[in-house]
Protein backbone atom coordinates (compact mmCIF):
# COMPACT_ATOMS: atom_id res chain seq x y z
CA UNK A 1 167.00 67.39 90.63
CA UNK A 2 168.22 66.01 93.89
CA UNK A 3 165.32 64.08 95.62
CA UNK A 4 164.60 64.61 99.22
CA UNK A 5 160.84 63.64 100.83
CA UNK A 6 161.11 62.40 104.12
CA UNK A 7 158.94 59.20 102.50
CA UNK A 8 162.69 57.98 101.24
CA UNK A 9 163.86 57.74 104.63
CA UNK A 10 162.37 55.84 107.73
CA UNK A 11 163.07 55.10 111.26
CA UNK A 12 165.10 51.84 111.62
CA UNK A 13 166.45 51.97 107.70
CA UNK A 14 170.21 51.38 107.98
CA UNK A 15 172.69 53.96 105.97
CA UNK A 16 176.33 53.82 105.70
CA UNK A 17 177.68 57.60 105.28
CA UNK A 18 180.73 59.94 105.58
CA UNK A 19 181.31 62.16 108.57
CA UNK A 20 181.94 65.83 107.53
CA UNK A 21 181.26 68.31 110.20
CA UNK A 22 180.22 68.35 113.92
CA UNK A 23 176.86 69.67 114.88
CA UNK A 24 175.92 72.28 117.58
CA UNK A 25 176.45 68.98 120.47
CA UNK A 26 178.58 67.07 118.88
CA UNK A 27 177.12 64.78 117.15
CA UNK A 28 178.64 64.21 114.01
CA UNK A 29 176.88 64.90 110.72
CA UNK A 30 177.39 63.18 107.71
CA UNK A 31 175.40 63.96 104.24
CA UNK A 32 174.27 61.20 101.96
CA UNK A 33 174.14 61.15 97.84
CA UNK A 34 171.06 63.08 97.52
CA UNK A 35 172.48 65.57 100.03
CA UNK A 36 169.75 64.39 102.84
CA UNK A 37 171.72 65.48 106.34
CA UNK A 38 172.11 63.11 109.24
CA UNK A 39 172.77 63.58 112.43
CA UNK A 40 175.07 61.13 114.36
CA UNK A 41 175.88 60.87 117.81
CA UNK A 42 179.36 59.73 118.59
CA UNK A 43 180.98 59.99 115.48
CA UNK A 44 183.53 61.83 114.43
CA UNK A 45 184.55 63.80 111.49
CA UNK A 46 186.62 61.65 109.09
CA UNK A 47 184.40 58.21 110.69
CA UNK A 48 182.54 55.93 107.44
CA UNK A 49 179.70 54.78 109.60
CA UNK A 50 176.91 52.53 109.19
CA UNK A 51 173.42 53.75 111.56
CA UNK A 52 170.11 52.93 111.59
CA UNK A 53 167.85 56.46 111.30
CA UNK A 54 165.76 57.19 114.72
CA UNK A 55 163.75 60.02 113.49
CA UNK A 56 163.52 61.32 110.00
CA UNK A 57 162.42 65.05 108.68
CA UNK A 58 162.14 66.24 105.57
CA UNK A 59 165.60 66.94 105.21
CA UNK A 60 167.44 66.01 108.19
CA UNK A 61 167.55 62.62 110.54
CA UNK A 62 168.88 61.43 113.97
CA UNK A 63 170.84 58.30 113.78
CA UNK A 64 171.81 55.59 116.02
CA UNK A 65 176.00 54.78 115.38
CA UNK A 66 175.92 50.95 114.69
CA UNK A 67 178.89 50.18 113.73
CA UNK A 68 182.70 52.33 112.77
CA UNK A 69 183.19 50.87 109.14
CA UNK A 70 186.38 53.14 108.54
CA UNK A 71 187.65 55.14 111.98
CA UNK A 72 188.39 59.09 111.53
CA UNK A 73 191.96 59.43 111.65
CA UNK A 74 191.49 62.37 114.14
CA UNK A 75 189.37 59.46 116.21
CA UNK A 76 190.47 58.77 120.01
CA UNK A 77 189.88 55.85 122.48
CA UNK A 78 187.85 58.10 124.94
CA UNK A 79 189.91 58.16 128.65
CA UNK A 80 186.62 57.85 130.24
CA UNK A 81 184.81 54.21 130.36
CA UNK A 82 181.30 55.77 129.98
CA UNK A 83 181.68 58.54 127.71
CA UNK A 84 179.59 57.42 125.39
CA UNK A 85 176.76 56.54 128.04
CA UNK A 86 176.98 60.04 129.81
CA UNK A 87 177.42 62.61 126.83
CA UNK A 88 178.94 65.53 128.94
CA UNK A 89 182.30 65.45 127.31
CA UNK A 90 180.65 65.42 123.74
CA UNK A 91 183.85 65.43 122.29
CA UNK A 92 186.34 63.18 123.97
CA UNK A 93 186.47 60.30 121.17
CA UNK A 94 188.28 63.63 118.70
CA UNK A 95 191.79 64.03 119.03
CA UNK A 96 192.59 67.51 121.47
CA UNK A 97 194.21 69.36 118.42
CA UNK A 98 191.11 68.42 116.23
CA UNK A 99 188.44 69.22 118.65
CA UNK A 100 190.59 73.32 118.64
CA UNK A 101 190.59 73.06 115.08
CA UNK A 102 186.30 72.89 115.43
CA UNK A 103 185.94 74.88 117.62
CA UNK A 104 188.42 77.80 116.12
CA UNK A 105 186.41 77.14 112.51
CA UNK A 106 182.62 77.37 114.50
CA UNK A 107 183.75 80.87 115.49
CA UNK A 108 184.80 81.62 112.03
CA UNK A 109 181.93 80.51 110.98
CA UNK A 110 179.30 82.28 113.26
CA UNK A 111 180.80 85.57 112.60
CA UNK A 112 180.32 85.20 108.73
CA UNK A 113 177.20 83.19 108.56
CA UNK A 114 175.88 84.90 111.31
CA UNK A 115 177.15 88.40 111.28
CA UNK A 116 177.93 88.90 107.65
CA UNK A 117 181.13 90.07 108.02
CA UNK A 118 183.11 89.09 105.07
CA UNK A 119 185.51 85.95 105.54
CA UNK A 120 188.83 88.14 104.13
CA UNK A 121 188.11 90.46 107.83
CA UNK A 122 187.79 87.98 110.06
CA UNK A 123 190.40 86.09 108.63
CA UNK A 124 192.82 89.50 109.57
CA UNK A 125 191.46 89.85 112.84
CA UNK A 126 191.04 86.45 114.50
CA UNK A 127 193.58 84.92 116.58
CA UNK A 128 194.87 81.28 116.95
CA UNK A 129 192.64 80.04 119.74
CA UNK A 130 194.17 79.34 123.25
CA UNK A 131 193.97 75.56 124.27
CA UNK A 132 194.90 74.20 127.45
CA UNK A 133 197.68 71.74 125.93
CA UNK A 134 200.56 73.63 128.13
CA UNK A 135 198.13 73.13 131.58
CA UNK A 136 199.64 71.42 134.01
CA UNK A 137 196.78 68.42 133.57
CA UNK A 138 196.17 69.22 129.69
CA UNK A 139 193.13 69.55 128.82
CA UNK A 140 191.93 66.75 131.71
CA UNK A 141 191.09 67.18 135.20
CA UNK A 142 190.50 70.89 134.90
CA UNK A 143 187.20 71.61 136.54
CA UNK A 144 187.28 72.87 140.31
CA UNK A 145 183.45 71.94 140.74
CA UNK A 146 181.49 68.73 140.44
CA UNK A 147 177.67 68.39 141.37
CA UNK A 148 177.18 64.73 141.79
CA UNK A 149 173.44 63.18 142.04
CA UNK A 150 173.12 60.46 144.20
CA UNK A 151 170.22 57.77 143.76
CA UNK A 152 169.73 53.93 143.59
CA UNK A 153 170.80 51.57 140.76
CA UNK A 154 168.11 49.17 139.61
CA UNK A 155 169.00 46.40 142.20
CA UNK A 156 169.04 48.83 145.39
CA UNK A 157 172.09 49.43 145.61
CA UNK A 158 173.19 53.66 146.28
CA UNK A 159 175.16 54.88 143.60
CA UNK A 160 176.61 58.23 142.45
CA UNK A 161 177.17 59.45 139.05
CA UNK A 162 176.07 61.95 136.70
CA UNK A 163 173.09 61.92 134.19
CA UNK A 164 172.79 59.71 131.05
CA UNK A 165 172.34 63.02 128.88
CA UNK A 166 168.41 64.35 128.12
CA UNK A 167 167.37 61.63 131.30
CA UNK A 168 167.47 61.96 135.10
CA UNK A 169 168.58 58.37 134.70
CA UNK A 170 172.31 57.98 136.69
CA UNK A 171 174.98 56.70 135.14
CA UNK A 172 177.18 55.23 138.26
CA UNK A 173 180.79 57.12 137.85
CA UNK A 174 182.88 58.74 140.94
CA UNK A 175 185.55 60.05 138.81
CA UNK A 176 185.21 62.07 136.03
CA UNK A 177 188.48 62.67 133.95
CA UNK A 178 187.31 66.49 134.04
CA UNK A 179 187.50 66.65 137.97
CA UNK A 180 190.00 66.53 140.45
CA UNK A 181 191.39 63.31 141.16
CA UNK A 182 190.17 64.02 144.96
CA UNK A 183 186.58 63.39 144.09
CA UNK A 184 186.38 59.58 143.84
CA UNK A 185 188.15 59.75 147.31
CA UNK A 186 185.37 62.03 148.78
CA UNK A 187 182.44 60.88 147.36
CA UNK A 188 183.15 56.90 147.87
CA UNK A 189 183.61 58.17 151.62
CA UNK A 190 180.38 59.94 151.57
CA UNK A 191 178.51 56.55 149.35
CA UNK A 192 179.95 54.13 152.58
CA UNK A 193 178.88 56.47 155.28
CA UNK A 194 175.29 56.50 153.92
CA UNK A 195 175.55 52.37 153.21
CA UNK A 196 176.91 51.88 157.10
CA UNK A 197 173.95 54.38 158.54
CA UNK A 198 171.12 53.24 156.08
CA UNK A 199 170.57 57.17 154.72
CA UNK A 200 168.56 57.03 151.91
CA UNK A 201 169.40 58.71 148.82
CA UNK A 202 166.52 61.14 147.46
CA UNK A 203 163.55 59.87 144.78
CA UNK A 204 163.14 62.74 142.44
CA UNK A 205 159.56 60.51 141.86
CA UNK A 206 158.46 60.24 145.00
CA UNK A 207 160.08 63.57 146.65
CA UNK A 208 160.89 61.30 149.37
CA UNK A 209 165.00 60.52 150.42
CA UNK A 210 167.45 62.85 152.17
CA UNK A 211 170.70 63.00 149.97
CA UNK A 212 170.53 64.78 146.67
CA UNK A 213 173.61 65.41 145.52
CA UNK A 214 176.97 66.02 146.73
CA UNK A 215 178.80 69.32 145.59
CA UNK A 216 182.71 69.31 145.74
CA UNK A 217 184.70 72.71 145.43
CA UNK A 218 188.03 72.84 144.68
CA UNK A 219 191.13 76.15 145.09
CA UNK A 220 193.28 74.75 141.78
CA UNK A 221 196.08 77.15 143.34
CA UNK A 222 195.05 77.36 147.25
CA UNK A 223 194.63 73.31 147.40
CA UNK A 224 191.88 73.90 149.75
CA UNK A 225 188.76 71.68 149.56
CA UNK A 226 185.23 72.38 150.08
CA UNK A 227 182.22 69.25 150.85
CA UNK A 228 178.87 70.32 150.62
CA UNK A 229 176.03 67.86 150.84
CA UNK A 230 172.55 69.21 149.52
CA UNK A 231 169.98 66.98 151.79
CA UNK A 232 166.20 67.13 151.80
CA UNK A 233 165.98 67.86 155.38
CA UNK A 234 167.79 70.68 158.26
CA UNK A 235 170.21 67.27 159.38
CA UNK A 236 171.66 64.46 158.60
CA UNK A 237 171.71 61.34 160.80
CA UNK A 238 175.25 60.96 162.23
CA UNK A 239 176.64 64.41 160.99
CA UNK A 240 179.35 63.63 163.02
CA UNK A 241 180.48 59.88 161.42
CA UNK A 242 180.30 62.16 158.02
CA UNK A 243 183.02 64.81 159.35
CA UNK A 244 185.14 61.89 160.49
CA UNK A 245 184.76 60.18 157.39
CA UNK A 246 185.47 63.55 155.49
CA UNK A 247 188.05 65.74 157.56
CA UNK A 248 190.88 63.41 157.13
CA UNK A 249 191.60 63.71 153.30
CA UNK A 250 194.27 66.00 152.37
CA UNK A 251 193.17 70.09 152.12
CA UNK A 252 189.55 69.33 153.38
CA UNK A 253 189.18 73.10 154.75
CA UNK A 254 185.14 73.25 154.91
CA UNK A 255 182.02 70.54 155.22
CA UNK A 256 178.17 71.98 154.86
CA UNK A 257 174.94 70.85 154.99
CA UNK A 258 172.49 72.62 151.96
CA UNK A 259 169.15 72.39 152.72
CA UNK A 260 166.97 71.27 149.51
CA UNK A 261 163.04 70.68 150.61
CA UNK A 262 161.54 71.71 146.77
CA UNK A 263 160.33 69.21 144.63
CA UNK A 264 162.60 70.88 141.58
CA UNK A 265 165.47 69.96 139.59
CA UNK A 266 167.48 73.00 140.73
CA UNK A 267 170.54 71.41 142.88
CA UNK A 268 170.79 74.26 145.87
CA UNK A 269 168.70 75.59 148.52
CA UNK A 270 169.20 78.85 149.96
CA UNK A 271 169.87 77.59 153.77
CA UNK A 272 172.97 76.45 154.24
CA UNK A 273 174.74 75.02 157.63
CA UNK A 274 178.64 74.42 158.17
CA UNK A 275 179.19 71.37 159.95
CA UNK A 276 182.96 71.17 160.13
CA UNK A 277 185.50 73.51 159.34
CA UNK A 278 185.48 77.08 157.47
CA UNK A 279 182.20 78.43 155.54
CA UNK A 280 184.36 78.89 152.55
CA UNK A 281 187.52 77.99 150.88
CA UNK A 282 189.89 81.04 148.86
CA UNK A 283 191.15 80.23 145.64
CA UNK A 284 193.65 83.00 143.65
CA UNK A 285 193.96 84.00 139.49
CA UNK A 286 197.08 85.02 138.64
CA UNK A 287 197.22 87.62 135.57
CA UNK A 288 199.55 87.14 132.96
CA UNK A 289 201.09 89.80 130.08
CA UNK A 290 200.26 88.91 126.63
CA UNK A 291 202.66 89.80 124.27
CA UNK A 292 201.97 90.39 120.13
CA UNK A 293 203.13 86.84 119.28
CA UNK A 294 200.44 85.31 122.00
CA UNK A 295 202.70 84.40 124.72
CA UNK A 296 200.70 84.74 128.43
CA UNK A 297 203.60 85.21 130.79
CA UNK A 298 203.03 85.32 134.82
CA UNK A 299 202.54 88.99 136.08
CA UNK A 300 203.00 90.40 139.42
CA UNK A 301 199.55 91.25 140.23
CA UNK A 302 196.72 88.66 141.54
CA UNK A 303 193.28 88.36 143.06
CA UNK A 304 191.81 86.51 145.75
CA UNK A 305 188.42 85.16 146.16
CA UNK A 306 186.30 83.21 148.68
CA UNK A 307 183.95 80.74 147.43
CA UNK A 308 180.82 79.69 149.03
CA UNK A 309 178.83 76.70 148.18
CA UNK A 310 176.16 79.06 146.44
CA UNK A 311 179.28 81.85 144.73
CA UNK A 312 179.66 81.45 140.90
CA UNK A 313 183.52 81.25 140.23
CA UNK A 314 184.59 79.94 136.72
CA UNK A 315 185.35 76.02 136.61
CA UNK A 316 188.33 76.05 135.34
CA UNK A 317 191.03 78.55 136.88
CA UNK A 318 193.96 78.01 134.50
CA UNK A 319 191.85 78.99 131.52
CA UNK A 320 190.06 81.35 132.83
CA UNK A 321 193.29 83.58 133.84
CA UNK A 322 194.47 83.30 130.14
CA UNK A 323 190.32 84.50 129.39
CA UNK A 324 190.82 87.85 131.82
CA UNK A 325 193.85 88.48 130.92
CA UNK A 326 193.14 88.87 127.64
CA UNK A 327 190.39 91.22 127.91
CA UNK A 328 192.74 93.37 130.59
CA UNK A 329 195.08 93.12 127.24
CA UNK A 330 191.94 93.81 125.20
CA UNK A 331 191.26 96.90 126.66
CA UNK A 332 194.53 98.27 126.27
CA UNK A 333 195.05 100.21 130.26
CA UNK A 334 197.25 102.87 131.00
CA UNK A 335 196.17 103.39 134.46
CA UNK A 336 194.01 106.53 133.72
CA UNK A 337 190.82 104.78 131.72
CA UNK A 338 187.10 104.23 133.44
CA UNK A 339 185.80 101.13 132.60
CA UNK A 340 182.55 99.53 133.09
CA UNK A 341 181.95 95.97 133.35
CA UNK A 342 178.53 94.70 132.93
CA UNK A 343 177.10 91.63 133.57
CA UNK A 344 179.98 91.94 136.00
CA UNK A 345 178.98 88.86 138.34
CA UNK A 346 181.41 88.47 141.70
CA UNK A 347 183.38 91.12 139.27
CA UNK A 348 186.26 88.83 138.32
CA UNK A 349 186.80 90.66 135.51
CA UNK A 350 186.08 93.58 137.52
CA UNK A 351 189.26 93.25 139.77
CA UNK A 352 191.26 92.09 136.92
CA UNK A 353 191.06 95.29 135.10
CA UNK A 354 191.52 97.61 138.80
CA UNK A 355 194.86 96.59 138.63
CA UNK A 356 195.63 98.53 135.81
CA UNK A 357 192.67 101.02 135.22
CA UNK A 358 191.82 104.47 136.48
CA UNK A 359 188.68 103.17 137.75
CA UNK A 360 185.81 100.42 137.23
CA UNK A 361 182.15 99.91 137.64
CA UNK A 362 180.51 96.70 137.69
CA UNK A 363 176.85 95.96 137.05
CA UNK A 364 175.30 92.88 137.42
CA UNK A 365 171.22 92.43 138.34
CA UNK A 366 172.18 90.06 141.30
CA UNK A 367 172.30 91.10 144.37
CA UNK A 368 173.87 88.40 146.31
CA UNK A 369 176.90 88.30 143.79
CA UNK A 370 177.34 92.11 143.70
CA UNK A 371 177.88 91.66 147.42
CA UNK A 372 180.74 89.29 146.68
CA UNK A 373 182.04 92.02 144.51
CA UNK A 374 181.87 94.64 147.22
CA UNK A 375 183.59 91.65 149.51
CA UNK A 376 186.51 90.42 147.24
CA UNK A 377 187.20 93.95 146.34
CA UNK A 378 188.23 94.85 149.61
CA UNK A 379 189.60 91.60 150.61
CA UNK A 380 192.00 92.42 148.05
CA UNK A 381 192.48 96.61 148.88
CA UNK A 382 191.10 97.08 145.78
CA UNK A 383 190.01 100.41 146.22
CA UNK A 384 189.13 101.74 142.52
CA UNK A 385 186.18 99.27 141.61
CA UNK A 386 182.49 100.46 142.29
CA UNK A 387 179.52 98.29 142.01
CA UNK A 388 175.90 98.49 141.42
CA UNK A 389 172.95 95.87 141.44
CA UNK A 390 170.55 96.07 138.09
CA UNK A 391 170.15 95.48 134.98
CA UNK A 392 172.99 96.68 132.57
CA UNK A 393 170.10 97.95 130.06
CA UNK A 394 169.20 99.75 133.02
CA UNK A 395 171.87 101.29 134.99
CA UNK A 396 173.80 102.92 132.46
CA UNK A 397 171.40 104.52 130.53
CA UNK A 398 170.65 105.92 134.28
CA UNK A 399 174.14 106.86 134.57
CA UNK A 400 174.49 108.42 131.56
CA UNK A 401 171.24 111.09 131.84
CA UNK A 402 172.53 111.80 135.22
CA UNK A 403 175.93 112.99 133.76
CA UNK A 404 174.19 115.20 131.42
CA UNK A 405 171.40 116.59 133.63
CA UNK A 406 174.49 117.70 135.50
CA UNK A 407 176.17 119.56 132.19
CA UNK A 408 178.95 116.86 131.94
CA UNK A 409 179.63 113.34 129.39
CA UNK A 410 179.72 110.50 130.80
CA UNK A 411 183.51 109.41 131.49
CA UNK A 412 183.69 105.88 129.76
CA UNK A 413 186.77 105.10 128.16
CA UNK A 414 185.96 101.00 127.86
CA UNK A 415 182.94 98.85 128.14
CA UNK A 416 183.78 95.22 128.91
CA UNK A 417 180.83 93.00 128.75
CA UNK A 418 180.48 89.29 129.66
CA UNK A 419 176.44 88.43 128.93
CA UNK A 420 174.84 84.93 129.54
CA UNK A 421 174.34 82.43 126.50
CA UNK A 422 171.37 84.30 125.23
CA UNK A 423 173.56 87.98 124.29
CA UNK A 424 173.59 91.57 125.15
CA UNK A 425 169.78 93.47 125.60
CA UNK A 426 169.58 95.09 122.85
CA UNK A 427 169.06 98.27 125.24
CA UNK A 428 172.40 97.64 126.65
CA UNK A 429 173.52 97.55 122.69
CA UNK A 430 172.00 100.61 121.79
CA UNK A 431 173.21 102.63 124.93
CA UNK A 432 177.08 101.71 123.89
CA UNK A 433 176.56 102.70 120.61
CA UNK A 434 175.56 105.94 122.28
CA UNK A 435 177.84 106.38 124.79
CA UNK A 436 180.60 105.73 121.75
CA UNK A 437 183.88 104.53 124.53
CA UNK A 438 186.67 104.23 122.56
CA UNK A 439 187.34 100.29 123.17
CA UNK A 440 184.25 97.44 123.21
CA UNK A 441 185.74 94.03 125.33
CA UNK A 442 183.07 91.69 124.30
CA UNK A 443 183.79 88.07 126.38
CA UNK A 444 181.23 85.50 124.62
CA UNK A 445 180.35 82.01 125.65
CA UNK A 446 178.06 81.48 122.36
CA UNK A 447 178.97 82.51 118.97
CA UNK A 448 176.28 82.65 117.61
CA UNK A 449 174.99 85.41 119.28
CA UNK A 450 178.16 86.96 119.40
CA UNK A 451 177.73 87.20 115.70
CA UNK A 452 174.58 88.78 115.86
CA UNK A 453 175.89 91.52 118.56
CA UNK A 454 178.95 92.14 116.81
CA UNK A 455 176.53 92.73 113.84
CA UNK A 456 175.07 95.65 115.68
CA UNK A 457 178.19 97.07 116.98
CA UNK A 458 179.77 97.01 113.47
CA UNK A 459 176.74 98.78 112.07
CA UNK A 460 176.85 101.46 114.86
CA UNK A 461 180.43 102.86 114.04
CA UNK A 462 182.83 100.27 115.57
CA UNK A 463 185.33 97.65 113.72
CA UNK A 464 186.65 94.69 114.63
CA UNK A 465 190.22 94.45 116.09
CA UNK A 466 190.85 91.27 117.12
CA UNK A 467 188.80 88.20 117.91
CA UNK A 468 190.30 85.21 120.00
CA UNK A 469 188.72 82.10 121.31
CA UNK A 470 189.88 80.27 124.59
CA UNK A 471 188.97 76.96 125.43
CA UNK A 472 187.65 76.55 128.68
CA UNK A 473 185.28 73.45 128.47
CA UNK A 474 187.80 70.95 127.25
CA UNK A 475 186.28 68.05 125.61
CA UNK A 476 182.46 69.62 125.09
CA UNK A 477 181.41 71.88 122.38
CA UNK A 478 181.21 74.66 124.49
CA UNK A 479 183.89 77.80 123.53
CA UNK A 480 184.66 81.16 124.91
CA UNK A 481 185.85 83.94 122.26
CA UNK A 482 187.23 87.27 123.30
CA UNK A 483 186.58 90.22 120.96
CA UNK A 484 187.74 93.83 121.03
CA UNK A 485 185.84 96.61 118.70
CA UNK A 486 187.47 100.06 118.25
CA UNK A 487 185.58 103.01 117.60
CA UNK A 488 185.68 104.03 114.11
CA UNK A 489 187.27 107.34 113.21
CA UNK A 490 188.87 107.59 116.94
């Protein structure tokens, strides 16, 4: 019998062990002789390590990585000086291919550990995932946003960075391999303005300070370039030696002051003030035809948006036109269907699929983004997309008894949905499974609850036709998987 009491194991006893798998953030885990799992940060699969144990369970521990006694053959000098320190690209130090080969099994995995669907289905529905290796920038320098905290380094000095991961504790970087090159440019120019005019950076400790963070936005495809500075306060001192400083650099189209007076960690205020230039930047996705053998190939038809410094608008562009595209594919259009989108958002999904539907209805429960819907709708003549504010557990189970009070089915050919990290309701669940559309789009950021939802949807009369991820997050062990259910017996 295989021995395993956490009294075998203790904090600061040193192991040597064999990476096998990645864990949920990336830390590697390796399993000793008595099968005892451990938990490694910054190792890879394929890595002999030696660590010293930081916390031990009964049958798990956290490890520190000492020393690399035998490197991983998938194992990669990380492009970044301080990925180790920061941890937001979990994954850099695996090779690109390697890190699609996790992330393709983890899906695989979900959906049969999780959902219980047997490993010879999803084996015949599930599609190589979609990687950004044919991007113009690989899978680097992809993300159109960066929210940079600004603070003091331990000998005064004002520095800019991100966080050292679970601290508040700022690791001093201005340009992230993820980001646009453009960013080390703009925030060195905002770091000297605030050393030449003694601005102090903000304390989260004492709440005292003015600058919190700078937020840059990015069009991948319009090259315009948004500035926004979150302060604690309505003004800065010498907005104007800021603008100069700023309005120079190539495609700066838009500099704002956010006002951020709450002692929180949330990065925006509500109030914002443009001091230079437009109140927002545009930015275009392109949709592309995907043919049987996976090929995405340009289309004709594309949608504009216009970003403000509070819209949501995907980080990275390139991926996610492959991501829409494929649910547009997904849902099979002819040009006659009704679909509804829910958890719609600014309804980028929403105006993907008008281009080639009958008609679509977004949901989404806020009302600011819903408003961006209405706008980007009509900015683009789209003239067959409706949208309503509420819940999606809510609103369609409203639309559907209205249909029938009035002697008629509800016309739903497709539901797309698009949930946060936590799922569908299982109210929204249960009113697909009555409305019965012929074609489910499900568009998942976590598989694990995909799994579970997929569960329910299998169980309810539907079957699963295809299941692809995408990577959009390059580096981390986040993954987006596309899935499309057909009703059974259609």
């Amino acid at each position: 019998m295989k021995k395993n009491k956490v009294s075998e194991y203790r904090k600061d006893q040193e192991i040597k062990v064999r990476i096998i798998d990645i864990g949920m953030r990336g830390e590697g885990i390796g399993k000793l002789e008595d099968g005892y799992t451990v938990f490694i940060k910054d190792a890879v699969v394929g890595d002999h390590v030696r660590a010293s144990i930081m916390k031990a369970n009964k049958s798990y521990a956290y490890a520190h990585l000492d020393q690399i006694l035998q490197a991983s053959p998938h194992r990669v000098e990380p492009l970044c000086p301080v990925a180790r320190q920061c941890g937001g690209c979990q994954l850099q130090a695996l090779s690109y291919e390697q890190e699609l080969v996790y992330k393709q099994n983890k899906v695989r995995a979900d959906l049969i550990r999780i959902g219980g669907f047997p490993e010879e289905e999803i084996d015949a529905v599930m599609e190589p995932i979609v990687g950004m290796q044919d991007n113009p920038t690989g899978p680097w320098r992809y993300r159109n946003k960066a929210q940079v905290p600004v603070g003091k380094n331990s000998a005064g000095r004002i520095v800019a960075g991100f966080y050292a991961g679970r601290t508040h504790s700022i690791i001093p970087m201005t340009d992230c391999m993820l980001g646009h090159e453009i960013n080390k440019d703009i925030i060195d120019r905002v770091l000297t303005y605030m050393e030449i005019h003694k601005v102090p950076p903000y304390d989260e400790e004492t709440g005292k300070g003015l600058i919190r963070h700078i937020l840059i936005r990015s069009g991948k495809f319009s090259g315009q370039i948004m500035v926004c500075i979150v302060a604690n306060g309505d003004s800065l001192p010498y907005e104007s030696d800021l603008v100069e400083h700023l309005q120079n650099i190539p495609g700066m189209t838009s500099i704002v002051l956010n006002v951020n007076k709450e002692r929180t960690n949330v990065i925006l205020g509500r109030k914002l003030r443009t001091l230079w230039g437009r109140d927002e930047i545009e930015d275009t996705l392109h949709v592309y035809d995907v043919y049987e053998d996976g090929n995405f190939v340009p289309a004709a038809e594309a949608v504009t948006f216009r970003i403000s410094p509070l819209s949501f608008y995907q980080v990275n562009p390139e991926q996610t036109q492959k991501l829409y595209s494929l649910a547009m594919n997904y849902a099979h259009l002819t040009g006659k269907e009704t679909v509804w989108d829910l958890y719609c958002g600014v309804g980028t999904i929403s105006l993907f699929m008008a281009r080639r539907a009958g008609k679509v209805c977004g949901v989404e429960i806020i009302p600011e983004a819903i408003e961006n819907a209405k706008q980007n709708a009509a900015r683009n003549g789209i003239e067959n997309a409706e949208f309503f504010v509420g819940k999606a557990e809510e609103v369609l189970p409203a639309y559907v008894q209205e249909c029938r009070s009035a002697g008629k089915e509800p016309d739903i050919d497709v539901i797309c949905v698009d949930p946060p990290r936590k799922g569908c309701d299982s109210k929204c669940l249960e009113t697909i499974l009555e409305i019965r559309p012929e074609r489910v789009v499900y568009v998942s950021c976590d598989p694990a609850t995909l799994a579970r939802d997929l569960r329910i949807l299998a169980d309810g009369g539907y079957e699963l036709r295809k299941v692809r991820p995408v990577d959009q997050f390059g580096h981390t062990v986040h993954i987006e998987t596309i899935v499309l259910l057909q009703k059974l017996n259609s």
